[in-house]
N, C-alpha and C. Protein backbone atom coordinates (compact mmCIF):
# COMPACT_ATOMS: atom_id res chain seq x y z
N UNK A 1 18.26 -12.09 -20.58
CA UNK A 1 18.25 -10.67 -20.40
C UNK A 1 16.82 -10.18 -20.31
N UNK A 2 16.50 -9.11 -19.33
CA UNK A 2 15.05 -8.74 -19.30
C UNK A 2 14.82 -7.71 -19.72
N UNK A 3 13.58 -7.43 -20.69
CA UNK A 3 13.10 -6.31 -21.03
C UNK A 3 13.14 -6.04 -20.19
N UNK A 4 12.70 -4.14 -20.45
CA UNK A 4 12.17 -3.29 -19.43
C UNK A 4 10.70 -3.46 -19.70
N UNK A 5 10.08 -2.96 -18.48
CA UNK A 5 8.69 -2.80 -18.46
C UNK A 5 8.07 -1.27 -18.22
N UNK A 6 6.73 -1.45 -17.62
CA UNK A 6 6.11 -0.46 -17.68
C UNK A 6 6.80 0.60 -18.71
N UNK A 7 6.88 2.16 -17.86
CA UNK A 7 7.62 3.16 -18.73
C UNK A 7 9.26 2.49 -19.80
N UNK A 8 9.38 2.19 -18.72
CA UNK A 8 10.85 1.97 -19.41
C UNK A 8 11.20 1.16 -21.02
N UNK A 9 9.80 0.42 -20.50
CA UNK A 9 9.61 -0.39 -22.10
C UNK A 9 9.41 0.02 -23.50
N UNK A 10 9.03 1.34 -23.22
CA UNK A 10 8.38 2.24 -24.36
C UNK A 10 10.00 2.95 -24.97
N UNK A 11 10.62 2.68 -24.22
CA UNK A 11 12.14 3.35 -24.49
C UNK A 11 13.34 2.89 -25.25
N UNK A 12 13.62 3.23 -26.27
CA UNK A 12 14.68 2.47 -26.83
C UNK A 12 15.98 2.95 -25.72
N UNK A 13 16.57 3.17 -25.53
CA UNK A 13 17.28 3.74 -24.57
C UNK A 13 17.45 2.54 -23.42
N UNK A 14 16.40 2.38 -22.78
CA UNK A 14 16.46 1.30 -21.70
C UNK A 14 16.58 -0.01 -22.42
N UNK A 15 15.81 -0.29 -23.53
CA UNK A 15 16.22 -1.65 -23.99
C UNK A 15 17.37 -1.97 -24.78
N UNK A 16 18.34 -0.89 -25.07
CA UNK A 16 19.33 -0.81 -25.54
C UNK A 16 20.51 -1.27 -24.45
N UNK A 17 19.94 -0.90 -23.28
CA UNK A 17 20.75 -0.89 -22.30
C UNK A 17 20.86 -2.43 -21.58
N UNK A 18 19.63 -2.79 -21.67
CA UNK A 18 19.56 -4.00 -21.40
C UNK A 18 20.47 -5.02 -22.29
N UNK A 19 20.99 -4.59 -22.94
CA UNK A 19 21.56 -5.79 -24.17
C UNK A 19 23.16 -5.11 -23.85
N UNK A 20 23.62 -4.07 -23.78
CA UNK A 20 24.94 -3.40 -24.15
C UNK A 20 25.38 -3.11 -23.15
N UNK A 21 24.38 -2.39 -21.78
CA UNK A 21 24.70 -1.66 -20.64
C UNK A 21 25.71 -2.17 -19.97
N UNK A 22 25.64 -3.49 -20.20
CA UNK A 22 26.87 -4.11 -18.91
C UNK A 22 27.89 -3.73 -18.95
N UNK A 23 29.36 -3.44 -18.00
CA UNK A 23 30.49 -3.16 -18.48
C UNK A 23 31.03 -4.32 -19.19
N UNK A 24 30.91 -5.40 -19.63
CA UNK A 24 31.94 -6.02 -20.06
C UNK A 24 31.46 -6.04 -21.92
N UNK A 25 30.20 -5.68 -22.15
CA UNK A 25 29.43 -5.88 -23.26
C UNK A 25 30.13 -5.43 -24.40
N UNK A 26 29.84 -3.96 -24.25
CA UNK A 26 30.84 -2.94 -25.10
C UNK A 26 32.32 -3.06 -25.32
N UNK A 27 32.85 -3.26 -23.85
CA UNK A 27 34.69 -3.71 -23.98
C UNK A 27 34.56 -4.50 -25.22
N UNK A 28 33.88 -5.63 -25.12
CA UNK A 28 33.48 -7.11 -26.51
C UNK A 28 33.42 -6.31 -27.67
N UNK A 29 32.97 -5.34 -27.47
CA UNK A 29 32.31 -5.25 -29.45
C UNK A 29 33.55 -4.16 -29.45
N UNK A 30 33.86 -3.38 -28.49
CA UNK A 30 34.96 -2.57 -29.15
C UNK A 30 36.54 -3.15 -29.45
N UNK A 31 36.95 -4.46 -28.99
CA UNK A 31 37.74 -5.44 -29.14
C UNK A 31 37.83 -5.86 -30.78
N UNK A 32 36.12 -6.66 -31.30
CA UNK A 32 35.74 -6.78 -32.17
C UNK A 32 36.53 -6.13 -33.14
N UNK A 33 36.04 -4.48 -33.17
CA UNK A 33 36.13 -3.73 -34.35
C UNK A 33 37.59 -3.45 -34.43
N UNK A 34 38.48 -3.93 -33.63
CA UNK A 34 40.10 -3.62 -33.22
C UNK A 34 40.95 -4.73 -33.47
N UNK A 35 40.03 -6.15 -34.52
CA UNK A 35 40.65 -7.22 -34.92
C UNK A 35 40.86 -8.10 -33.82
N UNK A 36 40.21 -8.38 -32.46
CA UNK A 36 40.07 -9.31 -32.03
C UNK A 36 38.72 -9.84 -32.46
N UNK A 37 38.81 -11.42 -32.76
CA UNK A 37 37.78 -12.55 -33.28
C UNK A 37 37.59 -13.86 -32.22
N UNK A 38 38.49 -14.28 -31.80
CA UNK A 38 38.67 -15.40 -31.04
C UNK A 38 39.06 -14.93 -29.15
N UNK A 39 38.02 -16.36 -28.77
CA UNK A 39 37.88 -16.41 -27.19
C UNK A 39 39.08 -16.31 -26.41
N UNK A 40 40.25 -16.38 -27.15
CA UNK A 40 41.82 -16.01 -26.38
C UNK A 40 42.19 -14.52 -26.87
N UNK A 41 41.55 -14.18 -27.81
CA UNK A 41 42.32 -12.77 -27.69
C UNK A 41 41.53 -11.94 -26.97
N UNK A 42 40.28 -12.22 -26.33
CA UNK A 42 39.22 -11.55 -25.88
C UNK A 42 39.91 -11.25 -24.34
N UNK A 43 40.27 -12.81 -23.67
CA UNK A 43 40.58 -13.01 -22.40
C UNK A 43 41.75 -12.32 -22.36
N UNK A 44 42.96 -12.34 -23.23
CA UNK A 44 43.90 -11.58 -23.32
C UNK A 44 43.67 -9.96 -23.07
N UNK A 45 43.31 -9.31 -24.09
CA UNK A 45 42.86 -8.12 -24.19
C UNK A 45 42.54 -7.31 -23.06
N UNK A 46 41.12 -8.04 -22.35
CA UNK A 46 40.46 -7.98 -21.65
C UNK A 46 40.88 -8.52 -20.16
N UNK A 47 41.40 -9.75 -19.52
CA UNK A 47 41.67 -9.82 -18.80
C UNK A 47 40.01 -10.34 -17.95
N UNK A 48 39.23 -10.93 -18.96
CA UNK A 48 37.91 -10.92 -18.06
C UNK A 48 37.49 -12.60 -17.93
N UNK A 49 36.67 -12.87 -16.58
CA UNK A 49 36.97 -14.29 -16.61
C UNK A 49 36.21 -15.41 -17.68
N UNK A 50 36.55 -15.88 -17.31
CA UNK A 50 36.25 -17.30 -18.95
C UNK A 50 34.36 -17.25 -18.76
N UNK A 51 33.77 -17.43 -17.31
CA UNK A 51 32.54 -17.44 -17.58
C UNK A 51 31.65 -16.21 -18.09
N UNK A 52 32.57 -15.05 -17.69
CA UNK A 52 31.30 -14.10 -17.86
C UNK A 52 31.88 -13.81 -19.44
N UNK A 53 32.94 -13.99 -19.95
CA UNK A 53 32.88 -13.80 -21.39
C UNK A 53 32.48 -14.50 -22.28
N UNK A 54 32.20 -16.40 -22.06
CA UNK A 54 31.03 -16.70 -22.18
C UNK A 54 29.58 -16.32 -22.34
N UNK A 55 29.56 -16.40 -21.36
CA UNK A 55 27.74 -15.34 -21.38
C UNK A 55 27.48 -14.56 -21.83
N UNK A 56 28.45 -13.25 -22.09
CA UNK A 56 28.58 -12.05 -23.27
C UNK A 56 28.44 -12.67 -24.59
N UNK A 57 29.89 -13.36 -24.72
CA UNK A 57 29.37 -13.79 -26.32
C UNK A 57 28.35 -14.59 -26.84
N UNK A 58 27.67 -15.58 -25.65
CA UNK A 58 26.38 -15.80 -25.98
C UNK A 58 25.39 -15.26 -26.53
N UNK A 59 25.40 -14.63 -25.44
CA UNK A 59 24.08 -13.04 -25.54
C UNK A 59 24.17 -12.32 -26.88
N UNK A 60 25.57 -12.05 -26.85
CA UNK A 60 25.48 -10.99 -28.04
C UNK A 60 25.32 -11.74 -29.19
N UNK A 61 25.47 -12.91 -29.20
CA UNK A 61 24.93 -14.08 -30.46
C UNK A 61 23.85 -14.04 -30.95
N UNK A 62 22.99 -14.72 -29.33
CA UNK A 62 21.91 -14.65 -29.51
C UNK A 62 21.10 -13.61 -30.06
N UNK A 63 21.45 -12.40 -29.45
CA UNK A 63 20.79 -10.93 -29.88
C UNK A 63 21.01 -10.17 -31.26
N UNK A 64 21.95 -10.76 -32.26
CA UNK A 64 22.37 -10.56 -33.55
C UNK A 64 23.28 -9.19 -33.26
N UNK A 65 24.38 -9.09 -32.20
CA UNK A 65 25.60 -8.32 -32.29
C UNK A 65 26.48 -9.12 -33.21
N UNK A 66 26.90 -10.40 -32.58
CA UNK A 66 28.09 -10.94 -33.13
C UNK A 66 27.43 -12.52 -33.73
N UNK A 67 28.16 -12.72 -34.93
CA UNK A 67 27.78 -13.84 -35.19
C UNK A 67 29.08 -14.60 -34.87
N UNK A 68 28.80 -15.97 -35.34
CA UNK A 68 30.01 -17.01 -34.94
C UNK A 68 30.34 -17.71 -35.47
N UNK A 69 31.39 -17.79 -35.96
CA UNK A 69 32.13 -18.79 -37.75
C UNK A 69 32.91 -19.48 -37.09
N UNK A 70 32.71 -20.67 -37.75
CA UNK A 70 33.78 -22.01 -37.27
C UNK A 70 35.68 -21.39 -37.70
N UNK A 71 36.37 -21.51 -37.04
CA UNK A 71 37.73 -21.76 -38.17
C UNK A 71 38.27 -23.06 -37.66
N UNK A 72 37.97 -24.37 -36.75
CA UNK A 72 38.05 -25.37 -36.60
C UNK A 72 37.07 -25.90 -36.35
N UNK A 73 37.21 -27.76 -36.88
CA UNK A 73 36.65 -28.87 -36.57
C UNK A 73 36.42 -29.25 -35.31
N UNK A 74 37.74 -29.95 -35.14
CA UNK A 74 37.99 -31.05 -34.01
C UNK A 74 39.45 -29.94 -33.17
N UNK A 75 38.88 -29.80 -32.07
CA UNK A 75 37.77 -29.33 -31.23
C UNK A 75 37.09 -28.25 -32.06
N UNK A 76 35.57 -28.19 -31.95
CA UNK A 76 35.00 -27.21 -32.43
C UNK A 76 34.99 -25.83 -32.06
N UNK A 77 35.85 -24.67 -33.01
CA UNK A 77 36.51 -23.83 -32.30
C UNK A 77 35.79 -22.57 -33.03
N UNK A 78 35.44 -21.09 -32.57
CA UNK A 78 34.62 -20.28 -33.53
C UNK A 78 35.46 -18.70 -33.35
N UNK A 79 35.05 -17.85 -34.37
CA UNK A 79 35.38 -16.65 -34.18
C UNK A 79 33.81 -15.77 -34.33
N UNK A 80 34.25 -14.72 -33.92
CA UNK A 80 33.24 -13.90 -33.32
C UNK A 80 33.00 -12.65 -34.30
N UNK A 81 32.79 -12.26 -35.14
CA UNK A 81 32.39 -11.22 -36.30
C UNK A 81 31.12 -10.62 -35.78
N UNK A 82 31.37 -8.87 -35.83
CA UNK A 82 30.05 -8.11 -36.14
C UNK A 82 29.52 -8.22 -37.24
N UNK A 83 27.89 -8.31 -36.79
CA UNK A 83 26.70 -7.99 -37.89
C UNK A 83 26.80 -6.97 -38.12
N UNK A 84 25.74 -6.62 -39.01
CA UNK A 84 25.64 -4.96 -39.37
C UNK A 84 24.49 -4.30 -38.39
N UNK A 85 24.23 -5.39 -36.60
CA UNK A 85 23.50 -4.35 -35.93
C UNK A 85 24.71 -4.31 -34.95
N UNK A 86 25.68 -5.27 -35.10
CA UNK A 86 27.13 -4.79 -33.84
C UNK A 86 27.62 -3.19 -34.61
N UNK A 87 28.07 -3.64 -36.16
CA UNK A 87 28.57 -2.58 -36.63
C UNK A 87 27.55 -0.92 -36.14
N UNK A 88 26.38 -0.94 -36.39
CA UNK A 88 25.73 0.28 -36.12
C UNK A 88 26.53 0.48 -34.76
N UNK A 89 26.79 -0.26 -33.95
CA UNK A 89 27.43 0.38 -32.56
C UNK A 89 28.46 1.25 -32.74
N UNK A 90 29.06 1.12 -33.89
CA UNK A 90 30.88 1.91 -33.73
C UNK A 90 30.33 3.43 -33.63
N UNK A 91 29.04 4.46 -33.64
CA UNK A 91 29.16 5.58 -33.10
C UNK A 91 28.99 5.53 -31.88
N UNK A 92 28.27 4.58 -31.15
CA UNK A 92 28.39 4.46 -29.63
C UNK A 92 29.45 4.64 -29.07
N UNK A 93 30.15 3.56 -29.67
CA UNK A 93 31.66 3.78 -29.17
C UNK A 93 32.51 4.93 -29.19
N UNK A 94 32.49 5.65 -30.40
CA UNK A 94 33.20 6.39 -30.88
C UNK A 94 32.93 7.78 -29.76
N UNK A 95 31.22 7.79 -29.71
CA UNK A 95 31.09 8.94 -28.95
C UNK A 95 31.42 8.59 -26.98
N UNK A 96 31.37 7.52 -26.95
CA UNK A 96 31.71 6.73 -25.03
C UNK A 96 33.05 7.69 -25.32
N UNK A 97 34.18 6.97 -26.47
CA UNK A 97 35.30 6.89 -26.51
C UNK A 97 35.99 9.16 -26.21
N UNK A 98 34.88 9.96 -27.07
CA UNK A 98 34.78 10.92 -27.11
C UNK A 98 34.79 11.83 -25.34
N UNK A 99 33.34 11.44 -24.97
CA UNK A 99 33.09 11.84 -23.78
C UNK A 99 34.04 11.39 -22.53
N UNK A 100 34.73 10.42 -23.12
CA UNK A 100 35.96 9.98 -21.69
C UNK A 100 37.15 10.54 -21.94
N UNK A 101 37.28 10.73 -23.17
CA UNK A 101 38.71 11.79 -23.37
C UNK A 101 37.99 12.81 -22.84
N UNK A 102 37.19 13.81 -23.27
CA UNK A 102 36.75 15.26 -22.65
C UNK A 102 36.77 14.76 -20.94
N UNK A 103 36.26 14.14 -19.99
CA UNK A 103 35.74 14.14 -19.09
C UNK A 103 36.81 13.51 -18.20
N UNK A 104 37.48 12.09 -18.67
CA UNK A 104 37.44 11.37 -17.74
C UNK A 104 39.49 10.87 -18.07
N UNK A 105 39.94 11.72 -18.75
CA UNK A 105 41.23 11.26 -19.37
C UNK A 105 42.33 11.54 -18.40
N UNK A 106 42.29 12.22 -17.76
CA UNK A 106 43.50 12.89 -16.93
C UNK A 106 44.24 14.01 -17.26
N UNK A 107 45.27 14.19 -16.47
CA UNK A 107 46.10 15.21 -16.80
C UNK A 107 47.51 14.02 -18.22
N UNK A 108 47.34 13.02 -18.35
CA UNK A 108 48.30 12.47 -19.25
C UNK A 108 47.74 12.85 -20.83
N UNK A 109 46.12 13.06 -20.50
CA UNK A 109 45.41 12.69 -21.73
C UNK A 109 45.00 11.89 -22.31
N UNK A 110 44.35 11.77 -23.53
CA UNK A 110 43.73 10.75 -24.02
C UNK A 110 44.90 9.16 -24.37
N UNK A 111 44.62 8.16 -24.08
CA UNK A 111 45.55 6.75 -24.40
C UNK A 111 45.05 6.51 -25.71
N UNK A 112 44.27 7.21 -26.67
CA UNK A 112 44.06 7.01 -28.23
C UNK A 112 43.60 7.56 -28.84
N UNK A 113 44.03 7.69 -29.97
CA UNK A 113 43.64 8.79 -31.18
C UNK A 113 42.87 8.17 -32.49
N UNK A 114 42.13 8.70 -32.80
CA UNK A 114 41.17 8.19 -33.67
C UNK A 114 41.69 8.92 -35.35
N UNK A 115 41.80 8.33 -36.34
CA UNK A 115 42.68 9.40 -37.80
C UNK A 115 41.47 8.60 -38.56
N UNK A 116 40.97 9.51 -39.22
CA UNK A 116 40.09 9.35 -40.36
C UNK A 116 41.52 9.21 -41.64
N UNK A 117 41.40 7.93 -42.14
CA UNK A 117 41.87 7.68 -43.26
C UNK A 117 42.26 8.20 -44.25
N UNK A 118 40.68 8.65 -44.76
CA UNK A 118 40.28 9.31 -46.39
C UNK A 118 41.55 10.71 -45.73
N UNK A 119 41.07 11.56 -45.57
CA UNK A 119 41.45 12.92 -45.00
C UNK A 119 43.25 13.06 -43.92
N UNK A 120 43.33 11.43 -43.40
CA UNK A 120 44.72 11.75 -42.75
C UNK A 120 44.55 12.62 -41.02
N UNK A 121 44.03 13.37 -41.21
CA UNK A 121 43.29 13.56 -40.15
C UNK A 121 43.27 13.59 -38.84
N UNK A 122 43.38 14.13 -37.57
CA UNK A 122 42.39 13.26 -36.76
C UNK A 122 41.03 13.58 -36.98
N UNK A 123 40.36 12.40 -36.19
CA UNK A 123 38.96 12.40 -36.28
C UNK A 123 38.62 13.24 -35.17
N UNK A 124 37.50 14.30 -35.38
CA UNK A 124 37.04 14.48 -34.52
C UNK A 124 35.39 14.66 -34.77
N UNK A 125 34.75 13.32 -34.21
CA UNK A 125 33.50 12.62 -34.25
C UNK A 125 32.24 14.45 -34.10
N UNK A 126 31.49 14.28 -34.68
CA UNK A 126 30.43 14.99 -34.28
C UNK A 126 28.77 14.59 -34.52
N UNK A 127 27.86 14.84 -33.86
CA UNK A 127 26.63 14.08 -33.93
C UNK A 127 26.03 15.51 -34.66
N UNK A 128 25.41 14.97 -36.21
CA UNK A 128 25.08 16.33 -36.65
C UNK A 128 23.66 15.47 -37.25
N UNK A 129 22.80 16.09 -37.91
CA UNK A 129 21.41 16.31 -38.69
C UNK A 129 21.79 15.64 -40.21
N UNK A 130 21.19 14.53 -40.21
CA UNK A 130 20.97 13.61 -41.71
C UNK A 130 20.66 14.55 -42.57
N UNK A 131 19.75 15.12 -42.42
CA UNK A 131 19.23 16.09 -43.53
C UNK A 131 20.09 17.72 -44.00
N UNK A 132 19.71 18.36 -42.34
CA UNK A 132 20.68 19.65 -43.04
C UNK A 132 22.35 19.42 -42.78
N UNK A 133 22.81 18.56 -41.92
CA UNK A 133 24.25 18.71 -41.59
C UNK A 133 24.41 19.57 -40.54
N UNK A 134 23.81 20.36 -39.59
CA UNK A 134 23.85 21.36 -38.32
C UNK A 134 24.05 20.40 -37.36
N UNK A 135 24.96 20.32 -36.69
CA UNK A 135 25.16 19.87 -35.21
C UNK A 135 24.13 19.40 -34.04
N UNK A 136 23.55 18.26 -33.94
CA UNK A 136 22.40 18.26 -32.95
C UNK A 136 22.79 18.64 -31.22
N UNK A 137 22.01 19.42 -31.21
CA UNK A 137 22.65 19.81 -29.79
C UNK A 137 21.16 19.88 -28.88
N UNK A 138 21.41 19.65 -27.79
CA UNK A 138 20.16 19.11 -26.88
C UNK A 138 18.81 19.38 -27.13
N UNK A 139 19.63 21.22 -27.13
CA UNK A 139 18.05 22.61 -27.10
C UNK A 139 17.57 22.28 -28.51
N UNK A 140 17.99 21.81 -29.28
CA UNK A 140 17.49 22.05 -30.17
C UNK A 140 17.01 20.77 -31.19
N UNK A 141 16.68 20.05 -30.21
CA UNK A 141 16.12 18.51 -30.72
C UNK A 141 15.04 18.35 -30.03
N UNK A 142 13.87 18.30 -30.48
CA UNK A 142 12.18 17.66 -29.88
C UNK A 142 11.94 16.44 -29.91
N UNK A 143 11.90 15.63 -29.02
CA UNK A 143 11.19 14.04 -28.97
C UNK A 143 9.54 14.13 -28.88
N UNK A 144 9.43 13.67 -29.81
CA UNK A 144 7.77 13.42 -29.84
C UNK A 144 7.60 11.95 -29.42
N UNK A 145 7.06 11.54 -28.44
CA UNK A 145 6.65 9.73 -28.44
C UNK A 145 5.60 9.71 -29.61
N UNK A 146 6.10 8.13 -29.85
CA UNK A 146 4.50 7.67 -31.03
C UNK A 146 3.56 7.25 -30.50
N UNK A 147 2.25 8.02 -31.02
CA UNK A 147 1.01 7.31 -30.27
C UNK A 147 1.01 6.07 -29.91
N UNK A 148 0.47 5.45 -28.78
CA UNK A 148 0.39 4.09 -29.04
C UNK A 148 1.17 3.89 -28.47
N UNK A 149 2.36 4.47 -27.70
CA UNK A 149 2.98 3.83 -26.77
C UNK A 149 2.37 3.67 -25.39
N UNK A 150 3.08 2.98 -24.32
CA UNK A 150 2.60 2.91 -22.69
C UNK A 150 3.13 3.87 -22.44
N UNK A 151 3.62 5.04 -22.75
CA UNK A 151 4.41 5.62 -21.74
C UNK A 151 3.08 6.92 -21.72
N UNK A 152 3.25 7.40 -22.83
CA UNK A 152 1.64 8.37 -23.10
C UNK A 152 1.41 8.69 -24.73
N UNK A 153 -0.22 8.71 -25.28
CA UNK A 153 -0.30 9.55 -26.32
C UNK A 153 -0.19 10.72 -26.73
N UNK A 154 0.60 11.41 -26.11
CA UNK A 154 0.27 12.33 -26.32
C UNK A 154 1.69 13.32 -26.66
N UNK A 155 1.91 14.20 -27.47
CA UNK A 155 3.16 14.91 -27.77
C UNK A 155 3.41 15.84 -26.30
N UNK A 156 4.39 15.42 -25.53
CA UNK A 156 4.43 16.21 -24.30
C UNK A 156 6.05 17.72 -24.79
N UNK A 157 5.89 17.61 -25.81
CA UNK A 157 7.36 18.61 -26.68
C UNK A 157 7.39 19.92 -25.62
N UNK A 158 5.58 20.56 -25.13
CA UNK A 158 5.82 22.05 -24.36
C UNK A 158 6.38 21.56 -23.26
N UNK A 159 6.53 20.75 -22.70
CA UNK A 159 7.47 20.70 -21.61
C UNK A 159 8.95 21.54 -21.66
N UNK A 160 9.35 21.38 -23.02
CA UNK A 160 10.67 21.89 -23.07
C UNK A 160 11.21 22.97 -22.63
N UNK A 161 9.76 23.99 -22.24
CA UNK A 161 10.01 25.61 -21.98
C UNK A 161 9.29 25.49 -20.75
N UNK A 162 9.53 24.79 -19.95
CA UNK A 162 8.67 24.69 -18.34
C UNK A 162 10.05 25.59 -18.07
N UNK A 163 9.46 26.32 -17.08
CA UNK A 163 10.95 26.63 -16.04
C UNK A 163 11.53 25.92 -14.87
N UNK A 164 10.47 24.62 -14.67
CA UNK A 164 11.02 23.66 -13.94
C UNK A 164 12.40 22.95 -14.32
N UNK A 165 12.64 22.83 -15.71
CA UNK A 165 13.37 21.83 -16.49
C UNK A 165 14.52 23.06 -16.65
N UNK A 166 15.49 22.38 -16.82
CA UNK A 166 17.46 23.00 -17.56
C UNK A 166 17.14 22.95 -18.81
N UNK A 167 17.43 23.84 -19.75
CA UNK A 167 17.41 23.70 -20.91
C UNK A 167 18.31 22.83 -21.64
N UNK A 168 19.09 22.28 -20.81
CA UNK A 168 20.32 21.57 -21.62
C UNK A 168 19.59 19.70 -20.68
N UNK A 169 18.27 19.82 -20.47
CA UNK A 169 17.81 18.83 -20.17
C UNK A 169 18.14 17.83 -21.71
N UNK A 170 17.92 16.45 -21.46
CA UNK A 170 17.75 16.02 -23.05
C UNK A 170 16.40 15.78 -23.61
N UNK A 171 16.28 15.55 -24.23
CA UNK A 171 14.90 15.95 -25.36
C UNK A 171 14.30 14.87 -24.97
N UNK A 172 14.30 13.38 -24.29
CA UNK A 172 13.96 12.44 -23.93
C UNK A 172 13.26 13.03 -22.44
N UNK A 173 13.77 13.32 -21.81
CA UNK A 173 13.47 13.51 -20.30
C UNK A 173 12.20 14.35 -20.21
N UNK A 174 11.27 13.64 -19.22
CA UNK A 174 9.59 13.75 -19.28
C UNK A 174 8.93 12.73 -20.25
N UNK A 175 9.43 11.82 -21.10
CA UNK A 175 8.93 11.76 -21.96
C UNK A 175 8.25 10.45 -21.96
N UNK A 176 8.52 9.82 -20.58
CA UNK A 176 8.23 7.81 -20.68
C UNK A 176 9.63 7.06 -20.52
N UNK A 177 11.20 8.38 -21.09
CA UNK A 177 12.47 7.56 -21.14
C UNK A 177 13.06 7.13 -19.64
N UNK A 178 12.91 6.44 -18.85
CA UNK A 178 13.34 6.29 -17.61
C UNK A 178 14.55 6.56 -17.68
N UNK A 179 15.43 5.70 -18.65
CA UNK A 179 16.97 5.75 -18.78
C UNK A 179 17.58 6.80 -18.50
N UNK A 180 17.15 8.08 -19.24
CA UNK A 180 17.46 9.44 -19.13
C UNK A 180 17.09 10.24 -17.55
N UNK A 181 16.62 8.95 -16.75
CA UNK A 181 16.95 9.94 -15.17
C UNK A 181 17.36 8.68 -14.26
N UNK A 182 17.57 7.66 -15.00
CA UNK A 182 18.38 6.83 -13.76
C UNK A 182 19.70 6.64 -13.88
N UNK A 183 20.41 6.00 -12.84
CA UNK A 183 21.82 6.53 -12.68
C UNK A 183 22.42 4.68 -12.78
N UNK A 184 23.08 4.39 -13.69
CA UNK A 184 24.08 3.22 -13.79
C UNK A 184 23.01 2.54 -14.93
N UNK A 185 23.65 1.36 -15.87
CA UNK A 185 23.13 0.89 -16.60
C UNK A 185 22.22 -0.28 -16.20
N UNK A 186 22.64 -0.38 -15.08
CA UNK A 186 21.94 -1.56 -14.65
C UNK A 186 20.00 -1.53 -14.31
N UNK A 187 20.09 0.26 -14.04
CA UNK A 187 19.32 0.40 -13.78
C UNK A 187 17.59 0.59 -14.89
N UNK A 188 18.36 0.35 -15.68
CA UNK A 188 17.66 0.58 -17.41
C UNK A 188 16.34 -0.49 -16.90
């Protein structure tokens, strides 16, 4: 898998993408967290061919998503468990899973419902502020880059009130994040 370079390198965003972006990546880890472990319930599930789910679960091995536990000898046979950097993914998911019900569900609606446990519930996911608990919403989040990156030293934040820019731009964009203006993951 290749880093990004120049700008793009300075970006968590693009190198995130590089590891997850693929379509078949995510299907994997959201399988994972849904009690599939083993290379037949994957192909099952999924329907994806034997080599490229190979190479996924490689990758994501290699990259400390999924680790890999024997449950046989002879033939040597493994299951596939999230780490605790696959696990950090389940808001990824949760919010993909979010934005395709709003956007992309149909007139049938959403094919799944998410129930918070504790509460009974449904879930309904929100991206809010560690500290105060307020809702992060575009306008109102500043990306500062850290000195010392390639992309620039310098806090470019007044951009935010150019009248060139949408205010509902994201707080990344101008900033060195390529990701945030190219179109498909591949392109990370």
């Amino acid at each position: 898998m290749q880093s990004g370079t120049g700008r793009s390198a300075a970006c968590s965003i693009a190198r995130a993408l590089t590891l997850v972006g693929e379509r078949w990546t995510l299907s994997i880890v959201r399988e994972v967290f849904a009690g599939a472990h083993r290379f037949d319930d994957f192909r099952k599930r999924l329907g994806i061919a034997r080599n490229i789910l190979s190479a996924r679960l490689r990758s994501l091995v290699e990259h400390g998503v999924l680790e890999r536990r024997a449950y046989q000898q002879a033939p040597p046979r493994f299951e596939y468990h999230l780490t605790p950097m696959g696990i950090d993914l389940y808001p990824v998911l949760v919010s993909l899973l979010g934005w395709g019900d709003r956007w992309l569900a149909g007139e049938e609606g959403p094919p799944l419902t998410l129930t918070h446990r504790p509460c009974g519930h449904a879930a309904q996911p929100e991206l809010t502020c560690g500290h105060c608990g307020d809702a992060l919403r575009p306008e109102d989040v500043r990306a500062k880059l850290r000195l010392g990156t390639r992309a620039s030293a310098t806090d470019r934040s007044s951009r935010t009130s150019s009248p060139s820019r949408s205010s509902s731009a994201p707080a990344w964009a101008g900033r060195g994040c390529e990701a945030g203006r190219r179109s498909g993951p591949h392109q990370a």
